[in-house]
Every structure is written in C-alpha cells, then in structure tokens.
N, C-alpha and C. Protein backbone atom coordinates (compact mmCIF):
# COMPACT_ATOMS: atom_id res chain seq x y z
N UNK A 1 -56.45 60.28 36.12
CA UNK A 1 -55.87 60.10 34.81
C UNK A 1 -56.80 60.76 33.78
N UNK A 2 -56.13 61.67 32.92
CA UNK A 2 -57.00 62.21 31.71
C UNK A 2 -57.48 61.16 30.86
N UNK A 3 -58.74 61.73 30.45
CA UNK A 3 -59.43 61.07 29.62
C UNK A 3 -58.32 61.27 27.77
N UNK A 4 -58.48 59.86 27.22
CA UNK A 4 -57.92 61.00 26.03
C UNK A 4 -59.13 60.53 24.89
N UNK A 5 -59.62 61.83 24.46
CA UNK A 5 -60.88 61.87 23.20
C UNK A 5 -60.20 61.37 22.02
N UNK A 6 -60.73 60.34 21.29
CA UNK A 6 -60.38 60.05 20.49
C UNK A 6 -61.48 60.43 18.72
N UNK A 7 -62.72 60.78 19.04
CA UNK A 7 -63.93 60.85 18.62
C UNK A 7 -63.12 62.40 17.43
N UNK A 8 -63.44 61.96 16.35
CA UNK A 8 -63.32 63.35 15.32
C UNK A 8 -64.32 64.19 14.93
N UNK A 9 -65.25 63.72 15.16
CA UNK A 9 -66.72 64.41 15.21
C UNK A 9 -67.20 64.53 15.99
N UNK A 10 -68.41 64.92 16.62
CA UNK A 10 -69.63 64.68 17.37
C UNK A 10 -69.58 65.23 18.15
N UNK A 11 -70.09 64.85 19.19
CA UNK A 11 -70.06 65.50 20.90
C UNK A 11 -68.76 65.60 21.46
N UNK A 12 -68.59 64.12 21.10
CA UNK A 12 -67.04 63.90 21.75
C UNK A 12 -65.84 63.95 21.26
N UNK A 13 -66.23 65.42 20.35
CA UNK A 13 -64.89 65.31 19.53
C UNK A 13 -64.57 66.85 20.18
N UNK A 14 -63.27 67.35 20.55
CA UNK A 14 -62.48 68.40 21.47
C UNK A 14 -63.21 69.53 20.31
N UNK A 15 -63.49 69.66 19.25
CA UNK A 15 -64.26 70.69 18.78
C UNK A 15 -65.50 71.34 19.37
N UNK A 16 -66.22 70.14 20.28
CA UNK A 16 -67.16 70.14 20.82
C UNK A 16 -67.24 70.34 22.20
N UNK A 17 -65.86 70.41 22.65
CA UNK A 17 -66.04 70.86 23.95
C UNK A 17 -66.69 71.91 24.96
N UNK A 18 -66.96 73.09 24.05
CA UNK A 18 -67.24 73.68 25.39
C UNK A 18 -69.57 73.34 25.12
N UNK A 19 -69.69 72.82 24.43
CA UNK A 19 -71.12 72.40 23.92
C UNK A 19 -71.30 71.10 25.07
N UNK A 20 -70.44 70.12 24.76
CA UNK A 20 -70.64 68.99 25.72
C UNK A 20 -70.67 69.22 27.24
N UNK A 21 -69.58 70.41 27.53
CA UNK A 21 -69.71 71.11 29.07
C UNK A 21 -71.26 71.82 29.45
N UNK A 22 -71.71 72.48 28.61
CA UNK A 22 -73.34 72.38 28.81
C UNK A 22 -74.12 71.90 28.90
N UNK A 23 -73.91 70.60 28.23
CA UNK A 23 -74.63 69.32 28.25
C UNK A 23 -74.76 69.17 29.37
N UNK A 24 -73.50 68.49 29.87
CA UNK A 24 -72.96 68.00 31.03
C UNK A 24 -74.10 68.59 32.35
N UNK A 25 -73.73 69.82 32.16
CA UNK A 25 -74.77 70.51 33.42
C UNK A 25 -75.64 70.34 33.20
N UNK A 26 -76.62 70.27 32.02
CA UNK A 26 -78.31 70.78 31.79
C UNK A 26 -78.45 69.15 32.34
N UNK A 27 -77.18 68.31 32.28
CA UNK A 27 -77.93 66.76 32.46
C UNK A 27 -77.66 66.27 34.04
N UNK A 28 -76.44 67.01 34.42
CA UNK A 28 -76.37 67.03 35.94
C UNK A 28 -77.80 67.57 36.84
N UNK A 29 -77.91 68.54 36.58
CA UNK A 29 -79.91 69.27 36.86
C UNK A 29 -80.65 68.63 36.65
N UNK A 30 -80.57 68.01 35.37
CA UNK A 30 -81.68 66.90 35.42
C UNK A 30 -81.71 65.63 36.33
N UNK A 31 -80.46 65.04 36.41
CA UNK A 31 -79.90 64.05 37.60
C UNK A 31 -80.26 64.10 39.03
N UNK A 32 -80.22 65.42 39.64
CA UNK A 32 -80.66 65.96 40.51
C UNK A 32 -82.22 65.93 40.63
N UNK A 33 -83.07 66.69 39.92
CA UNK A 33 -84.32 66.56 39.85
C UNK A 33 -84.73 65.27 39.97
N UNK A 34 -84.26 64.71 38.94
CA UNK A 34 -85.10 62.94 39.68
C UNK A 34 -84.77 62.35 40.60
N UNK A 35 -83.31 62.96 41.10
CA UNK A 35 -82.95 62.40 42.60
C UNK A 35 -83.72 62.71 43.80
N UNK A 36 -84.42 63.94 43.57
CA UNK A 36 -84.96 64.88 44.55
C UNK A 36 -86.41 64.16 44.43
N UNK A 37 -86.62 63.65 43.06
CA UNK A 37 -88.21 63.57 43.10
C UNK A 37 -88.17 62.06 43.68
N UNK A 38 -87.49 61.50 43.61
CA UNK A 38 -87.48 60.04 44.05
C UNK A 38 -87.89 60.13 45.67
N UNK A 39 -86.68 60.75 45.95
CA UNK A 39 -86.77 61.04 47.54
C UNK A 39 -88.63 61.58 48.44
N UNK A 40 -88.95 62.64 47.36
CA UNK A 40 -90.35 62.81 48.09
C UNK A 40 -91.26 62.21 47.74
N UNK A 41 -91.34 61.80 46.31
CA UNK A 41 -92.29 60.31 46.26
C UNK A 41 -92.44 59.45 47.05
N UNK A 42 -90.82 58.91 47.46
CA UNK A 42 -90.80 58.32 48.80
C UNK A 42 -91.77 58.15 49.70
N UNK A 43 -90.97 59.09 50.36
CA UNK A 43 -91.94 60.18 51.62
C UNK A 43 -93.10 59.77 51.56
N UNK A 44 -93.42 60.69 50.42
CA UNK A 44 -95.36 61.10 50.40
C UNK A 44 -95.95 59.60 50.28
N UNK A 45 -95.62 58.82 49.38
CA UNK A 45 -95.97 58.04 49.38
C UNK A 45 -96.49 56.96 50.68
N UNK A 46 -95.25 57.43 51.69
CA UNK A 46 -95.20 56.59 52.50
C UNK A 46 -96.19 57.04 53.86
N UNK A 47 -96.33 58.47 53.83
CA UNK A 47 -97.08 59.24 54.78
C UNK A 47 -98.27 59.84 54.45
N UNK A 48 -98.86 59.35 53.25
CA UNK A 48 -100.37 59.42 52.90
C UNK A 48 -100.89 58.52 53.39
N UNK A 49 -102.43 58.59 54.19
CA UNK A 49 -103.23 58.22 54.75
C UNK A 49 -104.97 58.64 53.95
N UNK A 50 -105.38 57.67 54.79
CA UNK A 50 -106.90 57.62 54.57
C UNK A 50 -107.26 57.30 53.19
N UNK A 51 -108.65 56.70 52.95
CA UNK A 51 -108.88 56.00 51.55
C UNK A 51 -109.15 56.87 50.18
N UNK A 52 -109.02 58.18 50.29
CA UNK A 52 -109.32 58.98 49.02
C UNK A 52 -107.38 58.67 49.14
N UNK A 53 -106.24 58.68 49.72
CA UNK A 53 -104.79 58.66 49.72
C UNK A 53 -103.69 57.55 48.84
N UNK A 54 -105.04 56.44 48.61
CA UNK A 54 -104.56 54.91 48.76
C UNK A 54 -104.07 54.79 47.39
N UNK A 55 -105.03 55.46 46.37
CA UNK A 55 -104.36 55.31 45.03
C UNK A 55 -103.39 56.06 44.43
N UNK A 56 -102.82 57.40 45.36
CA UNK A 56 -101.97 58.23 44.67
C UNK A 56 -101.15 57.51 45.64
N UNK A 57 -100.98 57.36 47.08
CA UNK A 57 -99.86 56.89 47.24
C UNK A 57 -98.99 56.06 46.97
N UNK A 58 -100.02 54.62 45.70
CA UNK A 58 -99.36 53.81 45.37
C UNK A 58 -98.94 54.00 44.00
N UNK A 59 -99.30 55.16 43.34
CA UNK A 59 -98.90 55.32 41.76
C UNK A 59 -97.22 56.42 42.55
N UNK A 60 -97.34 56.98 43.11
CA UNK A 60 -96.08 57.21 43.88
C UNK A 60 -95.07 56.72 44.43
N UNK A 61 -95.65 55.79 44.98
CA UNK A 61 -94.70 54.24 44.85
C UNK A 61 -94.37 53.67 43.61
N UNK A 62 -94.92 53.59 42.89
CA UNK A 62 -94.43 53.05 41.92
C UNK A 62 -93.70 53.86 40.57
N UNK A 63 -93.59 55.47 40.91
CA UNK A 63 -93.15 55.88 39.96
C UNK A 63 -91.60 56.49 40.56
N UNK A 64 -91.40 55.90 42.08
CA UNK A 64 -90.13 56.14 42.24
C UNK A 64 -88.71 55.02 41.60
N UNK A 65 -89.28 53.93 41.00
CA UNK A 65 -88.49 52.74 40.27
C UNK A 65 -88.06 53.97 39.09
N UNK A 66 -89.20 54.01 38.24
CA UNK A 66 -89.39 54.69 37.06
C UNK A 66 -88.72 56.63 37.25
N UNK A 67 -88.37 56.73 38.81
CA UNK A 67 -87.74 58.19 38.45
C UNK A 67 -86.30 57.91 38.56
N UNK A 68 -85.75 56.81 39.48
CA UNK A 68 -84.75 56.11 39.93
C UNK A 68 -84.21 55.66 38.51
N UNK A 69 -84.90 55.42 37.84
CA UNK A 69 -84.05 54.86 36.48
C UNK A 69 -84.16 56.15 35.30
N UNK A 70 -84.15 57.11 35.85
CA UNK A 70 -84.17 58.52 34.76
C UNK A 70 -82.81 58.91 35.14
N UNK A 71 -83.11 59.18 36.74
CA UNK A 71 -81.60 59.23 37.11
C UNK A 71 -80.32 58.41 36.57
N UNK A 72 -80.73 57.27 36.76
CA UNK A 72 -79.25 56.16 36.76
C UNK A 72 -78.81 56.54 34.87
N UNK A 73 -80.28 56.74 33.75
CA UNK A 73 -79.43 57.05 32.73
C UNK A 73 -79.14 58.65 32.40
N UNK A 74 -79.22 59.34 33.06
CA UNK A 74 -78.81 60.73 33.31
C UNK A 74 -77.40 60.83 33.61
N UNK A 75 -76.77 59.58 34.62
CA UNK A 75 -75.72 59.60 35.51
C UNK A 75 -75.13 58.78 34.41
N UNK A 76 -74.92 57.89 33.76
CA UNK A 76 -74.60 57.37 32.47
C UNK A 76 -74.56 58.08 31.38
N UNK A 77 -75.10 58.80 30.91
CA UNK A 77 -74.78 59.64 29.86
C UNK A 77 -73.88 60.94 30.63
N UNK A 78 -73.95 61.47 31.37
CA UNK A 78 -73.05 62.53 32.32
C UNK A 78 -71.70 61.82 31.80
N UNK A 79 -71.20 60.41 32.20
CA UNK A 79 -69.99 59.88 32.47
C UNK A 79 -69.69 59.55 30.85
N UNK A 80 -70.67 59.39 30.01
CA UNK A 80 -70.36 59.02 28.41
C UNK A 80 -69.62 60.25 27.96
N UNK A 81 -70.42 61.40 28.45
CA UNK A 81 -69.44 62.94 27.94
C UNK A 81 -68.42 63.35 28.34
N UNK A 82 -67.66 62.61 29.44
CA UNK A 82 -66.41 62.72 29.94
C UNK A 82 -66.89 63.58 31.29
N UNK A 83 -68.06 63.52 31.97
CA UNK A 83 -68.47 64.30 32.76
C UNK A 83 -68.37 63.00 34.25
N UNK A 84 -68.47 63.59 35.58
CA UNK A 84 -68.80 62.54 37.09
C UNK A 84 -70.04 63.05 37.43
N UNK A 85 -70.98 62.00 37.56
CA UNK A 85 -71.93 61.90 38.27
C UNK A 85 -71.55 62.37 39.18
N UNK A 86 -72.31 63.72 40.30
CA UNK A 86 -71.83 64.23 41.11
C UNK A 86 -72.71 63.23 42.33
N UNK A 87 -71.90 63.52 43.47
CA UNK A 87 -72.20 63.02 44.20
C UNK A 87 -72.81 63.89 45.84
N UNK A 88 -73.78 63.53 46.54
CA UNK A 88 -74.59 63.94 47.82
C UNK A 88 -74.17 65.38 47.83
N UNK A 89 -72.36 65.20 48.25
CA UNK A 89 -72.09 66.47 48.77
C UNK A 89 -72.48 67.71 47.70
N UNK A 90 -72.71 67.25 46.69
CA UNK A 90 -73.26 68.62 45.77
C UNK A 90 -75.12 68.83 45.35
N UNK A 91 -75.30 67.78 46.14
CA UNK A 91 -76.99 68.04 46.41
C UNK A 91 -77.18 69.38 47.00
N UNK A 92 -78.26 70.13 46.35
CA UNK A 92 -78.95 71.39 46.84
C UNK A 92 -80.32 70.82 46.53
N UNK A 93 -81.19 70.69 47.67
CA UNK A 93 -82.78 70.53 47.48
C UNK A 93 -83.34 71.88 47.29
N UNK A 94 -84.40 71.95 46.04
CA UNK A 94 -85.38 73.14 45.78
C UNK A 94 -86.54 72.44 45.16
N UNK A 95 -87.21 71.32 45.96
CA UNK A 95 -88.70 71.31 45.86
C UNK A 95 -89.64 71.30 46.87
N UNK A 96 -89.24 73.00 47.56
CA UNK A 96 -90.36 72.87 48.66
C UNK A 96 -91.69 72.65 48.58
N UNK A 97 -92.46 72.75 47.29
CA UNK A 97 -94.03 72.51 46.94
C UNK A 97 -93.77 71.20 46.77
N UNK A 98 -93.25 69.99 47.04
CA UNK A 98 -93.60 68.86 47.26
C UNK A 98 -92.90 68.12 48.30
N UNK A 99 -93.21 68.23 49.24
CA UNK A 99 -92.79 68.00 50.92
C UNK A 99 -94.26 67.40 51.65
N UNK A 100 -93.79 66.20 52.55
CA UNK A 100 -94.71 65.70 53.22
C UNK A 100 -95.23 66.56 54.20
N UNK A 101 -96.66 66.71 54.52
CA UNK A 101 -97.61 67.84 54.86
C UNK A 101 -97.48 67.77 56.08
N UNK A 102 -97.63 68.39 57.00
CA UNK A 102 -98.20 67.92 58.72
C UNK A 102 -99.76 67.19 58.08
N UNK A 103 -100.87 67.19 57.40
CA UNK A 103 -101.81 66.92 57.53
C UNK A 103 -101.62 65.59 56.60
N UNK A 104 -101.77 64.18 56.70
CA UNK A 104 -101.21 63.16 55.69
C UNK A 104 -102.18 62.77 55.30
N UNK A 105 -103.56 63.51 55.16
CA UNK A 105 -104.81 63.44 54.08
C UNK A 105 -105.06 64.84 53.06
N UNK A 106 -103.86 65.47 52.97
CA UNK A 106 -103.90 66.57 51.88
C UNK A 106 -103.55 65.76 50.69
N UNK A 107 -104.65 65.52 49.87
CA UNK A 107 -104.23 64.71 48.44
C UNK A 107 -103.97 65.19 47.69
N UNK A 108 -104.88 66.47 47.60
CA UNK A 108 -104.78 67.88 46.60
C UNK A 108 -103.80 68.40 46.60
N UNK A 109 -103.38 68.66 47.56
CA UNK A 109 -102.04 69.26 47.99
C UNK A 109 -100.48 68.77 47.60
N UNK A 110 -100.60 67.46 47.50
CA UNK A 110 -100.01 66.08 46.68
C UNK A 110 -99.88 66.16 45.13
N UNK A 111 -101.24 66.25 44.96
CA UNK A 111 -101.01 66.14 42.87
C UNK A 111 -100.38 67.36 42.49
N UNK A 112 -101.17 68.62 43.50
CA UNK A 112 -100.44 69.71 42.96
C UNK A 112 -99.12 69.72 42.99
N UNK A 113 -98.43 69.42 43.87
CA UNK A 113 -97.20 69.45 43.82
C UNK A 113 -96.50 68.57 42.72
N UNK A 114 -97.18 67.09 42.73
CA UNK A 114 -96.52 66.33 41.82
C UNK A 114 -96.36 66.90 40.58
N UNK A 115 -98.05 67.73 40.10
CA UNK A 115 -98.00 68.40 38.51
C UNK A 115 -96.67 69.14 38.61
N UNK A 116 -96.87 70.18 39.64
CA UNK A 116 -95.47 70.90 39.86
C UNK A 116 -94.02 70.61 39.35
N UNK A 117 -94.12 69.31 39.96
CA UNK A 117 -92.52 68.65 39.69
C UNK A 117 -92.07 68.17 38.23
N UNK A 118 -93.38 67.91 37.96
CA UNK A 118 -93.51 66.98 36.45
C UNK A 118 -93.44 68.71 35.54
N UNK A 119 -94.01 69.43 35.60
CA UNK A 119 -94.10 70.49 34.72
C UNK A 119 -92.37 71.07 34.69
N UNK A 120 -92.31 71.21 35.56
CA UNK A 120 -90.93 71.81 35.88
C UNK A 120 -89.26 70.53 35.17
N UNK A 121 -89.93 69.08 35.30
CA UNK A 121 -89.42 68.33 34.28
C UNK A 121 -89.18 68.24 32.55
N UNK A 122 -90.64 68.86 32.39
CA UNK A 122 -90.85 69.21 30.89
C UNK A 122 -90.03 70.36 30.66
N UNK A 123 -90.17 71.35 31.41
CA UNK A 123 -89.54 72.35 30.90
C UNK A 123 -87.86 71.99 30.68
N UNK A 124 -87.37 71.55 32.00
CA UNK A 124 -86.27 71.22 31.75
C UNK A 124 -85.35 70.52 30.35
N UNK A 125 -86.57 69.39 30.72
CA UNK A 125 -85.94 68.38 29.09
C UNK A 125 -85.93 68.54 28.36
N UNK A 126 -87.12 69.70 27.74
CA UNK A 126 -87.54 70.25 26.30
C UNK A 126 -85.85 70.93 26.27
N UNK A 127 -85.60 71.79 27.16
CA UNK A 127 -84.08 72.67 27.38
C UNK A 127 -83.13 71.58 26.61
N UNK A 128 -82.95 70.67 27.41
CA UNK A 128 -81.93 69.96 26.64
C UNK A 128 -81.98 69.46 25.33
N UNK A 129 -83.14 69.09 24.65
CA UNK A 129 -83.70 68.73 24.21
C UNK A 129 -83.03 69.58 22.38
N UNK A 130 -83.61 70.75 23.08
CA UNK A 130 -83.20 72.19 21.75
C UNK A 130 -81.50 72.09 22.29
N UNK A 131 -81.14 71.78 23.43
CA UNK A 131 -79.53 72.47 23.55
C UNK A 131 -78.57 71.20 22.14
N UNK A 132 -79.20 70.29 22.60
CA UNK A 132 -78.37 69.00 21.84
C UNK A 132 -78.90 68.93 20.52
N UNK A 133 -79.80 69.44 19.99
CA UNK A 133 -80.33 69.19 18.90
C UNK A 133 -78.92 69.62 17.40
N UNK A 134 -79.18 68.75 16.76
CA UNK A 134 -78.18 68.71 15.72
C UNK A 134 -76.49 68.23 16.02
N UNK A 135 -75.98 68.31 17.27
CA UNK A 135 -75.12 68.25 18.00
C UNK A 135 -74.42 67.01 19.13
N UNK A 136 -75.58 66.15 19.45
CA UNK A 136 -75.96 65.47 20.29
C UNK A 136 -76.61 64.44 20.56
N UNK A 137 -77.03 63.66 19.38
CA UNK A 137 -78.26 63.18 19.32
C UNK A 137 -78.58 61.89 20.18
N UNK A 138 -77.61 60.85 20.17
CA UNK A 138 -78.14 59.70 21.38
C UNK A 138 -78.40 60.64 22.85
N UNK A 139 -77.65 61.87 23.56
CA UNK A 139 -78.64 62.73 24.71
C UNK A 139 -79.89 63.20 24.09
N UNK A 140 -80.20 63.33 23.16
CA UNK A 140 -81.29 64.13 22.89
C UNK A 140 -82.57 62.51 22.49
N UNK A 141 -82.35 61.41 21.74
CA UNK A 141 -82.83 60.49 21.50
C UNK A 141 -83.22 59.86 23.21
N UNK A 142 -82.28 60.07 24.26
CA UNK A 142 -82.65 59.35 25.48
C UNK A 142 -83.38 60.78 26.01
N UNK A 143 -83.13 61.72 26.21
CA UNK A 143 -84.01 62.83 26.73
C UNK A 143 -85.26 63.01 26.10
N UNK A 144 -85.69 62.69 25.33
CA UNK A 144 -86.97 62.62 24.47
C UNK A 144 -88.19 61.30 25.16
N UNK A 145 -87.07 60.22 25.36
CA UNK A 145 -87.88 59.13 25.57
C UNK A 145 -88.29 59.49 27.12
N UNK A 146 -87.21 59.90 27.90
CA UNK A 146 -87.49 60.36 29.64
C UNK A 146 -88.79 61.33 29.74
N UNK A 147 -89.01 62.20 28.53
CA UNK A 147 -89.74 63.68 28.01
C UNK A 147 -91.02 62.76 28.30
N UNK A 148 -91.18 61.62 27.74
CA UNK A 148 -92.13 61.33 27.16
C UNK A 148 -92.91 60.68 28.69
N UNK A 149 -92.16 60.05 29.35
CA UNK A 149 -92.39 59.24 30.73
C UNK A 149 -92.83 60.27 31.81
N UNK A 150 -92.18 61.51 31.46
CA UNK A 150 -92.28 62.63 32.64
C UNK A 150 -93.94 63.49 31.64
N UNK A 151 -94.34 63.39 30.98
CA UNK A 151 -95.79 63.97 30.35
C UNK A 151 -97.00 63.46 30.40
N UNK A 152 -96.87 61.38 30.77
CA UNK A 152 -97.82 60.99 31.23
C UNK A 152 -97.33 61.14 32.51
N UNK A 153 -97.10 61.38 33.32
CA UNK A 153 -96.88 61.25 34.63
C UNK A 153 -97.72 62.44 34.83
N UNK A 154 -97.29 63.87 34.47
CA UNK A 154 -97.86 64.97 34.48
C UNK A 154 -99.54 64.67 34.24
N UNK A 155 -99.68 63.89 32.85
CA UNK A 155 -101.16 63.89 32.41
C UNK A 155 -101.92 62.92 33.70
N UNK A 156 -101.71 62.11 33.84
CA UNK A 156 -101.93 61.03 35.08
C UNK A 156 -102.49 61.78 36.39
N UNK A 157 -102.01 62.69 36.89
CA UNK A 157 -101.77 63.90 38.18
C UNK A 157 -103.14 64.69 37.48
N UNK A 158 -103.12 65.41 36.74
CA UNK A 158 -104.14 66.07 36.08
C UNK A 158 -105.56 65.51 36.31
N UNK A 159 -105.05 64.26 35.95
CA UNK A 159 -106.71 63.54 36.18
C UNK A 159 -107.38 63.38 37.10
N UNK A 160 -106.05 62.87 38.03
CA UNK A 160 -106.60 62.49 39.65
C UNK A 160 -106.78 64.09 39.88
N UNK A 161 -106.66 64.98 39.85
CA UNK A 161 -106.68 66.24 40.30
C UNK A 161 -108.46 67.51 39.80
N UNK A 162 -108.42 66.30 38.19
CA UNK A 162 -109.95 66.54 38.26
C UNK A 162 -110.79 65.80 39.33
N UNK A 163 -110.35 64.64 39.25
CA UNK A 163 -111.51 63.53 40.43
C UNK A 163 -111.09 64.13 41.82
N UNK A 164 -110.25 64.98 42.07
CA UNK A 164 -110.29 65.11 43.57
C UNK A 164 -110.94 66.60 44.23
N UNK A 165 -111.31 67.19 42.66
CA UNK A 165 -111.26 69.01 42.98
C UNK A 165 -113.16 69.18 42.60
C-alpha cells in the first residue's frame, strides 16, 4: 500500500523527493556499516587472546551494544523517510582490514583496523551530515550525535595504539 505524504514542507514534503531518496541511501550505507562493524567487533572481540588482548577485546565488546544501536536508529529514520530498512539479502561486506587474524594476539593489527572503520565512519557521516544540512534536520541532528560516538571511539583506538606501538 502507498504511502500517502501529507507533510507541505520539509523532507517529507513530495517537493523533496528526489533529496530524501539520497538521504535514504547515504543512511542505508550507513546502516550497513554498523551492521558490518557489529559483526567483527563480535568476532574480534571474541577471538582475541593473551593479556596485552584483554582490554581491547572488552572495549569491543562493549561497543557492539553502542554500534547495534546506531544501526537500529539508522533503520528508523530510513523508514521515517518513507524508505525499508533493507534486509540480509542486500548485505555486501567491504571491511576486509578488520577480520579476525589467523594469529589471535595481533592487537595492533586490531586498533588499526578499528581506527580504519571508525575513520571511514566519520567520513561517511560528515557526508550526510552536509547532504541534509538546511533540508533535513532531525537526520542531520541524529547523525551528528552518532558523529560524535563514532570520534571517541576513533580517539579511544588512537590511544591504545600509542600504548601498544
């Protein structure tokens, strides 16, 4: 059943349509990314070993709640724009620099990747960030606050990455 827009302004007003269809994607990508990062946090988390391992594996653990809920309001605002949370069958994985190692005491090997993922987050969000600007603003007010969660995460990685190098 069609949606019918009732909105005379804003995002969700049919003036705005083909703007909100960009949205839509830059926020589907983003949906994805934290789906993907959840998944190898997972992982790594779970297949790090030895005692220099013990404290990244558990800030990894614990930042898969916190990527899990980037997603769920990613997938909520998707469906606010008249957009579907896509589902598995349109998963494409592309974070081979953060994959569990054959060696499960590469720690270094770990942050780097994590900075990896987190940098590659910033870039993203800042994207949406300028796409919605003036146009958009509760996506751009919740993409700001996610911006902000994904920069200490980044800064966090940095550190352990001085103490480990």
């Amino acid at each position: 059943m069609p949606t019918t827009h009732h909105a005379a302004a804003g995002i969700l007003s049919d003036a705005n349509t083909e703007k909100r269809e960009e949205i839509v994607e830059l926020l589907t990508r983003a949906y994805w990314m934290e789906l993907e990062t959840v998944i190898n946090y997972l992982s790594i988390s779970q297949h790090l070993d030895g005692i220099r391992a013990e404290e990244i594996a558990t800030a990894l653990g614990e930042d898969v709640t916190e990527e899990l809920g980037h997603a769920k309001l990613f997938a909520e605002r998707i469906k606010d724009l008249y957009g579907t949370p896509p589902g598995s069958l349109d998963f494409t994985p592309d974070m081979s620099y953060l994959q569990p190692s054959d060696d499960p005491t590469d720690v270094i090997g770990v942050i780097k990747g994590v900075i990896q993922a987190e940098a590659g987050a910033i870039e993203h969000y800042t994207r949406i960030i300028e796409a919605t600007d003036g146009v958009d603003w509760a996506t751009q007010d919740m993409v700001i606050a996610i911006l902000r969660d994904e920069e200490n995460h980044m800064r966090t990685f940095e550190r352990y990455l001085r103490e480990f190098e």
